[in-house]
PDB file of N, CA and C in Angstrom:
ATOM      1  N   UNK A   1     120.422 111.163 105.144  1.00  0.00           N
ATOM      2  CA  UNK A   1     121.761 110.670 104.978  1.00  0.00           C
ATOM      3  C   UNK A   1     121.784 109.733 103.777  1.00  0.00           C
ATOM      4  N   UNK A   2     122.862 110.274 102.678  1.00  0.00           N
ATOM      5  CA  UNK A   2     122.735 109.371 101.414  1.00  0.00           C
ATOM      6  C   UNK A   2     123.050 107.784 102.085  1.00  0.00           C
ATOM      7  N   UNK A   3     122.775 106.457 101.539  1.00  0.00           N
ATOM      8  CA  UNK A   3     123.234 105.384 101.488  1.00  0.00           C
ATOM      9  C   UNK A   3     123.792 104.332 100.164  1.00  0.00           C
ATOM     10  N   UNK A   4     124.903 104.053 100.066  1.00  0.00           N
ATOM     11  CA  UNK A   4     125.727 103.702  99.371  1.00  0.00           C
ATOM     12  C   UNK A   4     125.499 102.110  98.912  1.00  0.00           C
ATOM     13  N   UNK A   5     125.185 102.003  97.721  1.00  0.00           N
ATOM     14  CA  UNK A   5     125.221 100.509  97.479  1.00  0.00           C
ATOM     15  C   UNK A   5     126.348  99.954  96.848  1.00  0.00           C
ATOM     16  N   UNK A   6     126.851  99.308  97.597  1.00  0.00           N
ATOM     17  CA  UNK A   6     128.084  98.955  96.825  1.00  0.00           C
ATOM     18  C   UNK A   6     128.146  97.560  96.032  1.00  0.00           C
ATOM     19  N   UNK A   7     126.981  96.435  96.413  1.00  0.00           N
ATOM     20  CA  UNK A   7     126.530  95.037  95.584  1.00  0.00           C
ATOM     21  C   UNK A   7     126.080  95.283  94.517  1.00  0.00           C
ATOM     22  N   UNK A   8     124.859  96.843  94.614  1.00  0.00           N
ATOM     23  CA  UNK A   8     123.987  96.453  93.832  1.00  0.00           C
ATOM     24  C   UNK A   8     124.429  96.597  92.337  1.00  0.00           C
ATOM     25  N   UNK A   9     123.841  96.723  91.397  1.00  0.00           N
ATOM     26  CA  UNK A   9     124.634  97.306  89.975  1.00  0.00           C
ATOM     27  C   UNK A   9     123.286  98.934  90.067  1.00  0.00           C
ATOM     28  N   UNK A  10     124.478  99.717  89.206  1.00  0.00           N
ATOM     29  CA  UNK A  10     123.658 100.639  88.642  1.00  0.00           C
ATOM     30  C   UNK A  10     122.946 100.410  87.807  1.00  0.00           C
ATOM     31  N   UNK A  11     121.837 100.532  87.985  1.00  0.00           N
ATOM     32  CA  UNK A  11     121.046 100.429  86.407  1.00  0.00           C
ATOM     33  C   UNK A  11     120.497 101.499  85.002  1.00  0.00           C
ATOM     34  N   UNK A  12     120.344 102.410  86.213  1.00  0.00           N
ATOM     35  CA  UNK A  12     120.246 103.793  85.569  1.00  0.00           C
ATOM     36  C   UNK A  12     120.987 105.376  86.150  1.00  0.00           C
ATOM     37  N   UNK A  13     120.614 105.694  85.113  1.00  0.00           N
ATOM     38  CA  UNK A  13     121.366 107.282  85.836  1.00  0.00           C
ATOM     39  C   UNK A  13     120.247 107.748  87.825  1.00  0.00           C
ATOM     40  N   UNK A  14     121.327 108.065  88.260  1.00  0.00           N
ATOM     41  CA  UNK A  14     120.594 108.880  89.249  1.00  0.00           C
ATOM     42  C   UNK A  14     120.230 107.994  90.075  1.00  0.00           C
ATOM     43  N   UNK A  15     120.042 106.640  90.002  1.00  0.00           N
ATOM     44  CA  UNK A  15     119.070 105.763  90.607  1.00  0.00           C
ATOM     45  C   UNK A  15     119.618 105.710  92.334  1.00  0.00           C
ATOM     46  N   UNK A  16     120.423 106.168  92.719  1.00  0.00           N
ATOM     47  CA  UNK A  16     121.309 106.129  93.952  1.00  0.00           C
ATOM     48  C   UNK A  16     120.712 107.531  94.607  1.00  0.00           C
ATOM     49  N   UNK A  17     120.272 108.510  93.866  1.00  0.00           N
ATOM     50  CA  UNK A  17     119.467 109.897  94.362  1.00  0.00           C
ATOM     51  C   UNK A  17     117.703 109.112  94.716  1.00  0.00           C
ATOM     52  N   UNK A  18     117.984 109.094  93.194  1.00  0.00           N
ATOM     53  CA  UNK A  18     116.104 108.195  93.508  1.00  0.00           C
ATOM     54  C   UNK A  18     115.412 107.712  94.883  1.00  0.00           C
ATOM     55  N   UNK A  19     116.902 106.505  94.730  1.00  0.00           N
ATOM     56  CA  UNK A  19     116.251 105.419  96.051  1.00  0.00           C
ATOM     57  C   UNK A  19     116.450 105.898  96.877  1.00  0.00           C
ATOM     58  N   UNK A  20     117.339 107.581  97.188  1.00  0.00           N
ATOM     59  CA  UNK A  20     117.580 107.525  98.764  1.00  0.00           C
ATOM     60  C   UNK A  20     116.411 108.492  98.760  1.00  0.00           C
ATOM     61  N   UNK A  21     115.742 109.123  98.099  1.00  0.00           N
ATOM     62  CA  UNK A  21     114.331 110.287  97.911  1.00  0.00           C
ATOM     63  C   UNK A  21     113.559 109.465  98.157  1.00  0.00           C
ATOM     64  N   UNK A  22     112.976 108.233  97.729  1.00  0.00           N
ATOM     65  CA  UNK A  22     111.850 107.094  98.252  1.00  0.00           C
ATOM     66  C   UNK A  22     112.406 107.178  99.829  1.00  0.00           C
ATOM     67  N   UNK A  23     113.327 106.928 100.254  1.00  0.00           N
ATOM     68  CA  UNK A  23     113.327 105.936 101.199  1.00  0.00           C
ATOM     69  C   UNK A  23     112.690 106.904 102.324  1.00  0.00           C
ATOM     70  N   UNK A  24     113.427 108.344 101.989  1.00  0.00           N
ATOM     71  CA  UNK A  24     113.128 109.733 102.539  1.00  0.00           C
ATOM     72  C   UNK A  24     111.776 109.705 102.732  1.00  0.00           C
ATOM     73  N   UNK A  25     111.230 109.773 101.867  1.00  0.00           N
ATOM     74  CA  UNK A  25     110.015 110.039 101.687  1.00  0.00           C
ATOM     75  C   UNK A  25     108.850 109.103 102.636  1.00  0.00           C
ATOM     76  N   UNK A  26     109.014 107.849 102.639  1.00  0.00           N
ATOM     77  CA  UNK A  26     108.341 107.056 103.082  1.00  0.00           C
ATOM     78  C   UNK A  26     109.025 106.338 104.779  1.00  0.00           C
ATOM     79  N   UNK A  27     109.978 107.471 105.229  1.00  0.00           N
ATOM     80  CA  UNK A  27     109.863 107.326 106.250  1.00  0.00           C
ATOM     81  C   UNK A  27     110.163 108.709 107.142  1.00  0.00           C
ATOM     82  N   UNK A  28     109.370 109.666 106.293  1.00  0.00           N
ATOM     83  CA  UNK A  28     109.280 110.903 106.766  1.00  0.00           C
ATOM     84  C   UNK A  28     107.635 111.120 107.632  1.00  0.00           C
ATOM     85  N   UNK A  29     108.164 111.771 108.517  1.00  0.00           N
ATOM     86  CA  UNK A  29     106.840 111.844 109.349  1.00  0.00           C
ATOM     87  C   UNK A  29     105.303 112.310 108.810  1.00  0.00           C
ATOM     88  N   UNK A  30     105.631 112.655 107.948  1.00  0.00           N
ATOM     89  CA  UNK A  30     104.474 112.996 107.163  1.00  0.00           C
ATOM     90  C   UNK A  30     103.711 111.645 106.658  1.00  0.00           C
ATOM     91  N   UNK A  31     104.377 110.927 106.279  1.00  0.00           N
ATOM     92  CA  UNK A  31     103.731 109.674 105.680  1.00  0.00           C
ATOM     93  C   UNK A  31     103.382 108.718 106.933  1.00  0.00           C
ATOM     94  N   UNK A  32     104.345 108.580 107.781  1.00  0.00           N
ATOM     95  CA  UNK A  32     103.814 107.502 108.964  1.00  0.00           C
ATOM     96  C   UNK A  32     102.925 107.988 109.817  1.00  0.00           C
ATOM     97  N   UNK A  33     103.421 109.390 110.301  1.00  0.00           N
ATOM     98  CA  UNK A  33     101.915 109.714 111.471  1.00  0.00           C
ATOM     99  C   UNK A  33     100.825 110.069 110.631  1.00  0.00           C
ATOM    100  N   UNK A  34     101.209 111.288 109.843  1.00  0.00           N
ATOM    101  CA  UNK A  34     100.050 111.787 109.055  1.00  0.00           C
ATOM    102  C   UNK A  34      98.859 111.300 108.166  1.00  0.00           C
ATOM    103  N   UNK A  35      99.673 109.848 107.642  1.00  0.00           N
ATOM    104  CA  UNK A  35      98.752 108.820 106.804  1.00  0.00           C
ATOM    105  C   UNK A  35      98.693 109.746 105.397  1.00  0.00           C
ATOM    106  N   UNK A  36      99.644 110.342 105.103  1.00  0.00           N
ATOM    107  CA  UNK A  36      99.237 111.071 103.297  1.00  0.00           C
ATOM    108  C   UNK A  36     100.398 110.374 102.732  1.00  0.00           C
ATOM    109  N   UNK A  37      99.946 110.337 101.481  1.00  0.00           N
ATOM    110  CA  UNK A  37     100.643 109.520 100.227  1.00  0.00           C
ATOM    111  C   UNK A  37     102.020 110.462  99.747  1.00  0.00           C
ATOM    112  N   UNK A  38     103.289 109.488  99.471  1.00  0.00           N
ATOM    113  CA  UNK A  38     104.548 110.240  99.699  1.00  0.00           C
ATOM    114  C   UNK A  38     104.406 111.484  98.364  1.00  0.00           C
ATOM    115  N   UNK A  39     103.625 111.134  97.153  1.00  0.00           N
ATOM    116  CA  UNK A  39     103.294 112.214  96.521  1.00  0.00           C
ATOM    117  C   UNK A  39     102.944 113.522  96.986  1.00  0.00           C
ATOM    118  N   UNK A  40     101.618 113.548  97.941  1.00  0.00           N
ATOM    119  CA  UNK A  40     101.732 115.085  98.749  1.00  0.00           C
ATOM    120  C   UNK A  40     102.652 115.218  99.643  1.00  0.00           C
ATOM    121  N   UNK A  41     102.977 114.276 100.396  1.00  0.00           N
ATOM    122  CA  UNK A  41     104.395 114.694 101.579  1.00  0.00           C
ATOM    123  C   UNK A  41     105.355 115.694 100.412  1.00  0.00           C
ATOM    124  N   UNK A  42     105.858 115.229  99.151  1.00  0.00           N
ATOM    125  CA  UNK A  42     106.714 115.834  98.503  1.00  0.00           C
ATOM    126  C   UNK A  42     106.516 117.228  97.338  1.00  0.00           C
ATOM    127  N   UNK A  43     104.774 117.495  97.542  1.00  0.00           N
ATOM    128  CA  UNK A  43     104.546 118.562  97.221  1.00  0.00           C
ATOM    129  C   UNK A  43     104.725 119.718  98.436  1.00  0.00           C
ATOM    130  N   UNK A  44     104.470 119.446  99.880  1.00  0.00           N
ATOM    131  CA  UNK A  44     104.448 119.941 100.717  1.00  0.00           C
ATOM    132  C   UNK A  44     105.796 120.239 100.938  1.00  0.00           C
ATOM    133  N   UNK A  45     106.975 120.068 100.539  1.00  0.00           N
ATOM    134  CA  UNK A  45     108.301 120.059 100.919  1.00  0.00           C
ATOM    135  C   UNK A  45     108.905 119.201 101.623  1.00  0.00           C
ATOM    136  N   UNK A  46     108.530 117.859 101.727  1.00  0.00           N
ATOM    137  CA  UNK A  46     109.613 116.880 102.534  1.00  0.00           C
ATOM    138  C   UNK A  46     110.444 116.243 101.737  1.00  0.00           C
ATOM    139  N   UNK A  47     111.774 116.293 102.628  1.00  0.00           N
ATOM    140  CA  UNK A  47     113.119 116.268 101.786  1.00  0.00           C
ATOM    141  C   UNK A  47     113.240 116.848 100.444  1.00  0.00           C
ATOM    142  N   UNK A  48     113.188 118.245 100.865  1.00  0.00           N
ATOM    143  CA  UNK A  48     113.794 118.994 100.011  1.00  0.00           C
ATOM    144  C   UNK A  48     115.459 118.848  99.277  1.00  0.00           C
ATOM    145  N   UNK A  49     116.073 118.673  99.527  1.00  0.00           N
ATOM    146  CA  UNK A  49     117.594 118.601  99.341  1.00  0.00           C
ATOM    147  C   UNK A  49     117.580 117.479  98.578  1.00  0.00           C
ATOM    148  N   UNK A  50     116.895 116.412  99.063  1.00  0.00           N
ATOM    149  CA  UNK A  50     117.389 114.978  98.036  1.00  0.00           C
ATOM    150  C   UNK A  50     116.424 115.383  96.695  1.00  0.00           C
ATOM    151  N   UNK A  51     115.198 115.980  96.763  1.00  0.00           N
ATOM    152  CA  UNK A  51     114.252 116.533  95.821  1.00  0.00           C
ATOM    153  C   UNK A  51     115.050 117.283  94.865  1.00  0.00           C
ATOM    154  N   UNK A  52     115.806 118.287  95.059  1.00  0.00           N
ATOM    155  CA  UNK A  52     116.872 119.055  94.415  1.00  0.00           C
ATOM    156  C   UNK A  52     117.962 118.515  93.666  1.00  0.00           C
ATOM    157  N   UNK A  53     118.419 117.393  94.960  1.00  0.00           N
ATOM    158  CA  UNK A  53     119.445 116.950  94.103  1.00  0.00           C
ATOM    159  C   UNK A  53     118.939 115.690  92.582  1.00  0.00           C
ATOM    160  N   UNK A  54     117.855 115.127  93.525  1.00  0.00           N
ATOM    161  CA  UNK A  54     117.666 114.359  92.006  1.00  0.00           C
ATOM    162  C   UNK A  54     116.659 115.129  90.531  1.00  0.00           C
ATOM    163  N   UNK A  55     116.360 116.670  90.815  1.00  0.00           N
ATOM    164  CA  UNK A  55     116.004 117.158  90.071  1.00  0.00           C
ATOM    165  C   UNK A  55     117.509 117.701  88.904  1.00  0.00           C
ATOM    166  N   UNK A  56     118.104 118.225  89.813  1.00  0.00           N
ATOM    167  CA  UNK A  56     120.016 118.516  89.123  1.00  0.00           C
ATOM    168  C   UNK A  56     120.862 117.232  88.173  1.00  0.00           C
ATOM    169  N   UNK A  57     120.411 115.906  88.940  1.00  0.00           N
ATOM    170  CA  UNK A  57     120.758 114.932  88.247  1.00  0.00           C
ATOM    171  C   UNK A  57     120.235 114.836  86.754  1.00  0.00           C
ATOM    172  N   UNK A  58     118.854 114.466  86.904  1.00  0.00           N
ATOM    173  CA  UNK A  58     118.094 114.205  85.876  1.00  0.00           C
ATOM    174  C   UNK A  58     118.550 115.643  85.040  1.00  0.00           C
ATOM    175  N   UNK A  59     118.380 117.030  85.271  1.00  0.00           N
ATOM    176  CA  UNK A  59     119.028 118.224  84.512  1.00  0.00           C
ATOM    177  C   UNK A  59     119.962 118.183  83.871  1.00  0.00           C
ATOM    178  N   UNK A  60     121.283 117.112  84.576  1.00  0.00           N
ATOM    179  CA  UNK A  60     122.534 117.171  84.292  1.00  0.00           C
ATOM    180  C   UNK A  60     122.578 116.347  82.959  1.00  0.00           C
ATOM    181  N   UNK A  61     121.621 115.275  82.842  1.00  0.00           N
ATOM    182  CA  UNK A  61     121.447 114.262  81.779  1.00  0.00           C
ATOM    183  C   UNK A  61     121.419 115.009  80.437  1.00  0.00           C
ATOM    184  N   UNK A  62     120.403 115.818  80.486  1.00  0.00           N
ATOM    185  CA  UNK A  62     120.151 116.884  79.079  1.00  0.00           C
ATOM    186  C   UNK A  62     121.533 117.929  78.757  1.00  0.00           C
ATOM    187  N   UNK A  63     122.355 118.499  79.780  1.00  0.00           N
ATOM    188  CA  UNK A  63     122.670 118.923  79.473  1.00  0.00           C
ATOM    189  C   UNK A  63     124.300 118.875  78.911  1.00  0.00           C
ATOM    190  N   UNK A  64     124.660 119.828  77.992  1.00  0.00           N
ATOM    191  CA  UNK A  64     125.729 119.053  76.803  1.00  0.00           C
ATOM    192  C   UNK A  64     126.480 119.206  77.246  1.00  0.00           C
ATOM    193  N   UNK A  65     127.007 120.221  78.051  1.00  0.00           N
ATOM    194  CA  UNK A  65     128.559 120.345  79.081  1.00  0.00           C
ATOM    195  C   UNK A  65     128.685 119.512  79.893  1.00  0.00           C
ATOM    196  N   UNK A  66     127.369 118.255  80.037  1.00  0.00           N
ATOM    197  CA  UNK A  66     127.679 117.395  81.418  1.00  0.00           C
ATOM    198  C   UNK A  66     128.614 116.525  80.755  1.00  0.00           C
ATOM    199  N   UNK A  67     128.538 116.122  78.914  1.00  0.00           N
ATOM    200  CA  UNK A  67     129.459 115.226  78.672  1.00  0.00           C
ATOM    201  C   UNK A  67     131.077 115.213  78.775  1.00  0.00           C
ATOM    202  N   UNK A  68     131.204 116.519  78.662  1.00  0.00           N
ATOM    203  CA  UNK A  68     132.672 116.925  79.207  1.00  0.00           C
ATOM    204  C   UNK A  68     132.976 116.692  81.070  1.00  0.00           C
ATOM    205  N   UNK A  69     131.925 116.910  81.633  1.00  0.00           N
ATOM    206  CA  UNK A  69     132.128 117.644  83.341  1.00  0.00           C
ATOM    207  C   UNK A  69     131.592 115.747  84.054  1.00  0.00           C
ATOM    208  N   UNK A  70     130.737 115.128  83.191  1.00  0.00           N
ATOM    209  CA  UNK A  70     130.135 114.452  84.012  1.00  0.00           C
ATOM    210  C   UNK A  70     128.697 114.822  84.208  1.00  0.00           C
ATOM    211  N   UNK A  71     127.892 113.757  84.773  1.00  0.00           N
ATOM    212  CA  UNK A  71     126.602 114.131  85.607  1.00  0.00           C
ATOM    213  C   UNK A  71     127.232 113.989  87.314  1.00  0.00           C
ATOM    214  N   UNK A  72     125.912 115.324  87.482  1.00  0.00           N
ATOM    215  CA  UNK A  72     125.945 115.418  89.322  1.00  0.00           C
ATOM    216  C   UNK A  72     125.384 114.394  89.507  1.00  0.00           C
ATOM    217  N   UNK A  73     125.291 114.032  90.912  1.00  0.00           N
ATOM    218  CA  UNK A  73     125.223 113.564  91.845  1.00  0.00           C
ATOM    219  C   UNK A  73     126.079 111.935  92.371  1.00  0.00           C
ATOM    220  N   UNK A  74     125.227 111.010  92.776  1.00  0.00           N
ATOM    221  CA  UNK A  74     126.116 110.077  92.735  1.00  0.00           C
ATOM    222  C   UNK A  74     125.531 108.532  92.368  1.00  0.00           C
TER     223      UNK A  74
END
């Protein structure tokens, strides 16, 4: 479930995908029972979807129609 900062400032692009992929990550069962580092949890496929979306973000940065459309995500 995304979470919304509404105090904080943006600082960078995407950073609202980022932090909710950490947070994913490091409190996905893979990392607490399993004891592996959120790097392999996220080769293995945990949280896929936020993985995607902040891969589309960062994509959206390069690309030249985003300056007309915007960047995805949020």
């Amino acid at each position: 479930m995304p979470r919304y900062y509404e105090d904080k400032p943006e600082d960078a692009a995407c950073a609202g995908v980022k932090e909710d992929l950490g947070a994913c990550l490091l409190q996905s069962r893979c990392v607490l029972q399993e004891g592996k580092s959120p790097r392999q949890c996220l080769k293995e496929g945990t949280c896929r979807a936020l993985q995607y979306s902040f891969f589309e973000c960062k994509r959206s940065m390069l690309d030249v129609r985003s300056r007309i459309r915007g960047r995805k995500g949020y």
